[in-house]
Protein backbone atom coordinates (compact mmCIF):
# COMPACT_ATOMS: atom_id res chain seq x y z
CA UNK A 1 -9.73 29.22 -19.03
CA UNK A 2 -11.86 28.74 -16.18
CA UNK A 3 -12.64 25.13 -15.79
CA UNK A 4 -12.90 23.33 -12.57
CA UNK A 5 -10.61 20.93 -12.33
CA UNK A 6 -8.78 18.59 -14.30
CA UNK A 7 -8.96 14.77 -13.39
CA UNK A 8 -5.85 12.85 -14.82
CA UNK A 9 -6.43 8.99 -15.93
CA UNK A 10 -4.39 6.73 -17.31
CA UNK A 11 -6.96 4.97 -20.06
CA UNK A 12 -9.54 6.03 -22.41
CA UNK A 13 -11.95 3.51 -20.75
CA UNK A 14 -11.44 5.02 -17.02
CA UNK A 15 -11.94 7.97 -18.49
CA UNK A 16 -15.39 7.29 -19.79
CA UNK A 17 -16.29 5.84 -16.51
CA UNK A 18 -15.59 9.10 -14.88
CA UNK A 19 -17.48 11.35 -16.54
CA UNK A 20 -20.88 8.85 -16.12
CA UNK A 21 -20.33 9.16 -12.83
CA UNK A 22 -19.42 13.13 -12.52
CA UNK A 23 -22.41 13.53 -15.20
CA UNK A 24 -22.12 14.42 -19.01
CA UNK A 25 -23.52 18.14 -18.18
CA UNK A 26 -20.32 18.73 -15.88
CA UNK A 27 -17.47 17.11 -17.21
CA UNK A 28 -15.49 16.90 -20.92
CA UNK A 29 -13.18 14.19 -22.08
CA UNK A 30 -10.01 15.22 -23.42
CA UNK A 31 -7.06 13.08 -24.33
CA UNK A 32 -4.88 11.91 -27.46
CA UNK A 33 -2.75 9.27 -28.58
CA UNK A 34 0.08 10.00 -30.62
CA UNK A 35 -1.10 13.31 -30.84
CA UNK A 36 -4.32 12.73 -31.97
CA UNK A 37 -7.44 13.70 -30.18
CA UNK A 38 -8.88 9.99 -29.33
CA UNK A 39 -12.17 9.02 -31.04
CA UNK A 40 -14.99 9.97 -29.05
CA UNK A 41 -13.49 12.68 -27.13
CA UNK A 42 -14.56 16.14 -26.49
CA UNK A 43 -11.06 17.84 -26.67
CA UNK A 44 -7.34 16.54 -28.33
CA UNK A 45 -4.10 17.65 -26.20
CA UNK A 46 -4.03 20.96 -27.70
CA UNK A 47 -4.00 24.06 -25.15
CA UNK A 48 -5.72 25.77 -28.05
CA UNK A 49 -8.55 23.88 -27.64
CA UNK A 50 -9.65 24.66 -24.62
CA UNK A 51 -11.01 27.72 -24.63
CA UNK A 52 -13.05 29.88 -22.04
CA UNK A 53 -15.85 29.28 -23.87
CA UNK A 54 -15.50 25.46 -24.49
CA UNK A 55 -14.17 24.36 -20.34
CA UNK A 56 -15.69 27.25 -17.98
CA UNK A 57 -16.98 25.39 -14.90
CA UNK A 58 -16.63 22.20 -16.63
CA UNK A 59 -14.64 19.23 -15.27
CA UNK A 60 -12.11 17.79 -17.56
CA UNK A 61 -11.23 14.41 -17.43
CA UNK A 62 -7.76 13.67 -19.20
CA UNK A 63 -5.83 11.15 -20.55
CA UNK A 64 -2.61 11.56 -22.82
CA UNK A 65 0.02 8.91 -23.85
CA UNK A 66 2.79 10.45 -21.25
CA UNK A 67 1.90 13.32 -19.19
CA UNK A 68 -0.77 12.08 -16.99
CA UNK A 69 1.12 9.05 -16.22
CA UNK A 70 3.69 10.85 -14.58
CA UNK A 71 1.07 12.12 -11.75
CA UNK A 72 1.12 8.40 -10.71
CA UNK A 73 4.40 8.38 -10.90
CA UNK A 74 4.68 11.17 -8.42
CA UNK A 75 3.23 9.08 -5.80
CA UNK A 76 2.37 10.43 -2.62
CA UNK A 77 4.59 13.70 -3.11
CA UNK A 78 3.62 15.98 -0.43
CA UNK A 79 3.41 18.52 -3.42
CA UNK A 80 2.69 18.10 -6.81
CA UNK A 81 2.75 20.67 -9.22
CA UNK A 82 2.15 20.89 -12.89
CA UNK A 83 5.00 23.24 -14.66
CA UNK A 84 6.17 24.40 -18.26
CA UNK A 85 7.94 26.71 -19.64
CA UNK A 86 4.84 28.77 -20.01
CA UNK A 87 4.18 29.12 -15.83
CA UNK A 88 8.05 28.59 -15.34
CA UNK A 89 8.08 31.94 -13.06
CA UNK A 90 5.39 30.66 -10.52
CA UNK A 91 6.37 27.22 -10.62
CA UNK A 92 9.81 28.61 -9.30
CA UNK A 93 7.97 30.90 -6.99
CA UNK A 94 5.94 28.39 -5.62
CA UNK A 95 8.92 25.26 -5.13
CA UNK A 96 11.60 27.88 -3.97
CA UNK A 97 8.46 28.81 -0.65
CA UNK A 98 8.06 24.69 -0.01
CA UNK A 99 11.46 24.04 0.79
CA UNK A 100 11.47 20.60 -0.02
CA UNK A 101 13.60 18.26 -1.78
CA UNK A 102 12.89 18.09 -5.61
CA UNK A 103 12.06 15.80 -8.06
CA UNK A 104 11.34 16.89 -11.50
CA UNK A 105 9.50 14.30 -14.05
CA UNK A 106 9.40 14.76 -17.64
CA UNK A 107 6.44 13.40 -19.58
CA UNK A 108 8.83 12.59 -22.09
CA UNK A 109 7.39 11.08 -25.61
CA UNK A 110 6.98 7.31 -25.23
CA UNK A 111 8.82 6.93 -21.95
CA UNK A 112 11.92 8.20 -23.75
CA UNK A 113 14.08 11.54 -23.75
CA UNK A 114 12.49 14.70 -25.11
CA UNK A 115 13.91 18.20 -25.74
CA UNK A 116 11.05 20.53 -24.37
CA UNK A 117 10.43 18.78 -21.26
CA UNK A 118 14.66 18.57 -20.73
CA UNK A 119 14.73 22.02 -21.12
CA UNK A 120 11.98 23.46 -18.88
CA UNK A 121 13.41 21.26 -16.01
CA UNK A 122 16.88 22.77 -16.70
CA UNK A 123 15.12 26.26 -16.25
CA UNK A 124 13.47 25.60 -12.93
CA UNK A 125 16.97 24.26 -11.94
CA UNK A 126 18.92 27.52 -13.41
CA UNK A 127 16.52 29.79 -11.55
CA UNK A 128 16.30 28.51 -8.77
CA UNK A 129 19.89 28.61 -8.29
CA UNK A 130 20.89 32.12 -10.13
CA UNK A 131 17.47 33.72 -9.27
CA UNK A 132 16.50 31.94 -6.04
CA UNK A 133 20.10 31.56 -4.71
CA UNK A 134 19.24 28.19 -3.57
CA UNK A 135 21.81 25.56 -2.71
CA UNK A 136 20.90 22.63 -5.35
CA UNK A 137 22.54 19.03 -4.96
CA UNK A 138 22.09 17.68 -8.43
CA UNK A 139 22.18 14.27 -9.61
CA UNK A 140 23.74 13.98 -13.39
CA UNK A 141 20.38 14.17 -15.09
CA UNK A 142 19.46 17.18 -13.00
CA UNK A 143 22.94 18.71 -13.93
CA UNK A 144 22.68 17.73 -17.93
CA UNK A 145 19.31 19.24 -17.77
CA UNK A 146 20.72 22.56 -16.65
CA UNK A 147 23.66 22.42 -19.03
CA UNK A 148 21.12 21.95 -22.13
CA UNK A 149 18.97 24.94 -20.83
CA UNK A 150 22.03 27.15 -20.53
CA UNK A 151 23.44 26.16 -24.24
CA UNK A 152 19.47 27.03 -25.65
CA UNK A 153 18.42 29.56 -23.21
CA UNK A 154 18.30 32.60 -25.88
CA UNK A 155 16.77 30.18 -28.44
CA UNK A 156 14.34 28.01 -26.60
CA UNK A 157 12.03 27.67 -29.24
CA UNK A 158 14.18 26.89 -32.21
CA UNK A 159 15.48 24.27 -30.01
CA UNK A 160 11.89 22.76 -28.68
CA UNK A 161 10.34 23.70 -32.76
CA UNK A 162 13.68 21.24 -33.77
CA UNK A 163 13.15 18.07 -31.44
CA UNK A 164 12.08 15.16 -32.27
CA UNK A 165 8.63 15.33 -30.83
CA UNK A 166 8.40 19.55 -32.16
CA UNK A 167 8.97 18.02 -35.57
CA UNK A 168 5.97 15.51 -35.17
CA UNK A 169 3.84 18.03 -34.09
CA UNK A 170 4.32 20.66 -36.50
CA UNK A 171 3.93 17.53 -39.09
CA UNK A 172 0.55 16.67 -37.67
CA UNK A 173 -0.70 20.41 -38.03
CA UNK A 174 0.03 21.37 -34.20
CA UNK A 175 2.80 23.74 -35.38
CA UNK A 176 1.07 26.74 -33.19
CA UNK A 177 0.87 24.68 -29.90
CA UNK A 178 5.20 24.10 -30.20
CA UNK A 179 4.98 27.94 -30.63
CA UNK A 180 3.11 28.36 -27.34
CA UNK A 181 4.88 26.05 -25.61
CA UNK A 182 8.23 28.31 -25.93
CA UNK A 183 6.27 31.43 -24.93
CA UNK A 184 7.82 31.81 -21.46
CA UNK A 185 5.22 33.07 -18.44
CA UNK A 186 2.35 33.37 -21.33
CA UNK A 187 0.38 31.22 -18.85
CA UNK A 188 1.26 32.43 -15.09
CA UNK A 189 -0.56 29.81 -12.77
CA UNK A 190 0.19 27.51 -10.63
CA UNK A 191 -2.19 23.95 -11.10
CA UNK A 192 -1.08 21.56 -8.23
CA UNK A 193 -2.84 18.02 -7.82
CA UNK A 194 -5.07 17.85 -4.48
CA UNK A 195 -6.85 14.52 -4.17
CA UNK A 196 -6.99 13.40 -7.18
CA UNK A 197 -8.14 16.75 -9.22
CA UNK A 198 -5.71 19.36 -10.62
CA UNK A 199 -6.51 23.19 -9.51
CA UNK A 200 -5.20 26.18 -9.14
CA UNK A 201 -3.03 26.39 -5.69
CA UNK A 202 -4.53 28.87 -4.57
CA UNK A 203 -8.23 27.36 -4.47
């Protein structure tokens, strides 16, 4: 939707830091916490919300209760990329070109095992195998992952709209963003994080 960047942070506090020092004319906070968007905040975690005409050039600085932790965990990662089911296709694209080994982190809900995120690593696996003809060594997550994503693959999102964390979403009034999620390619970029700030790869 044209912002700038994205800045991932782990706590609402570092996140208010950031923007005083970026400047309240550049940036927006965005975040939630058990779905909801945190007190004080610009934006929530929905994708609806952030429209062209609320981020354009604007800097968002972003904290969530799982995703943006698992940038940390990535570590040093000589590439990190951001994928879902809705850039699946140049996610593939762009991980089948590096040639490197592969880790795949799910955000997860509360550090535990989620559906959605299960089943969009099980894609990237699947295709780049059957599309990509790539030689995979999986270890038994990696392999499980794949074996979900082949059992749902014609109805991925009565199986995401069904999990756990679907359920709580659609309870909370986020029905439309499960939808969304399931819509495969409906968002075809490729957001990699470069010093700290997530862009578009080819920036």
């Amino acid at each position: 939707a044209g912002a700038r960047a994205i800045i991932p942070v782990l706590e609402p506090g570092e996140a208010t830091e950031m923007r005083a020092k970026i400047g309240a004319e550049l940036a927006l906070l965005g975040g939630e916490r058990e779905g909801v968007k945190i007190e004080g905040f610009d934006l929530g975690n929905s994708p609806l919300e952030y429209s062209e005409s609320r981020v354009k050039g604007k800097t968002i600085i972003l904290t969530t209760s799982n995703g943006t932790r698992g940038y940390m965990r990535a570590g040093l990662s000589h590439l990190i990329i951001t994928g879902a089911i809705v850039n699946i296709t140049a996610v593939v694209d762009k991980i089948a070109s590096a040639g490197n080994d592969l880790a795949i982190i799910c955000a997860g809900k509360e550090g535990d095992f989620s559906i959605e995120d299960t089943l969009c690593g099980g894609m990237i696996i699947h295709r780049l195998a059957y599309e990509r003809k790539m030689e995979l060594e999986l270890n038994d997550a990696a392999a499980l992952a794949r074996l979900l994503y082949r059992s749902n693959s014609n109805t991925l999102s009565e199986a995401m709209a069904g999990g756990e964390h679907g359920r709580y979403l659609t309870k909370i009034g986020f029905g439309a963003d499960v939808e969304l999620a399931a819509q495969v390619d409906s968002i075809p970029v490729v957001p990699i994080l470069k010093e700290g700030r997530i862009i578009l790869a080819n920036e």
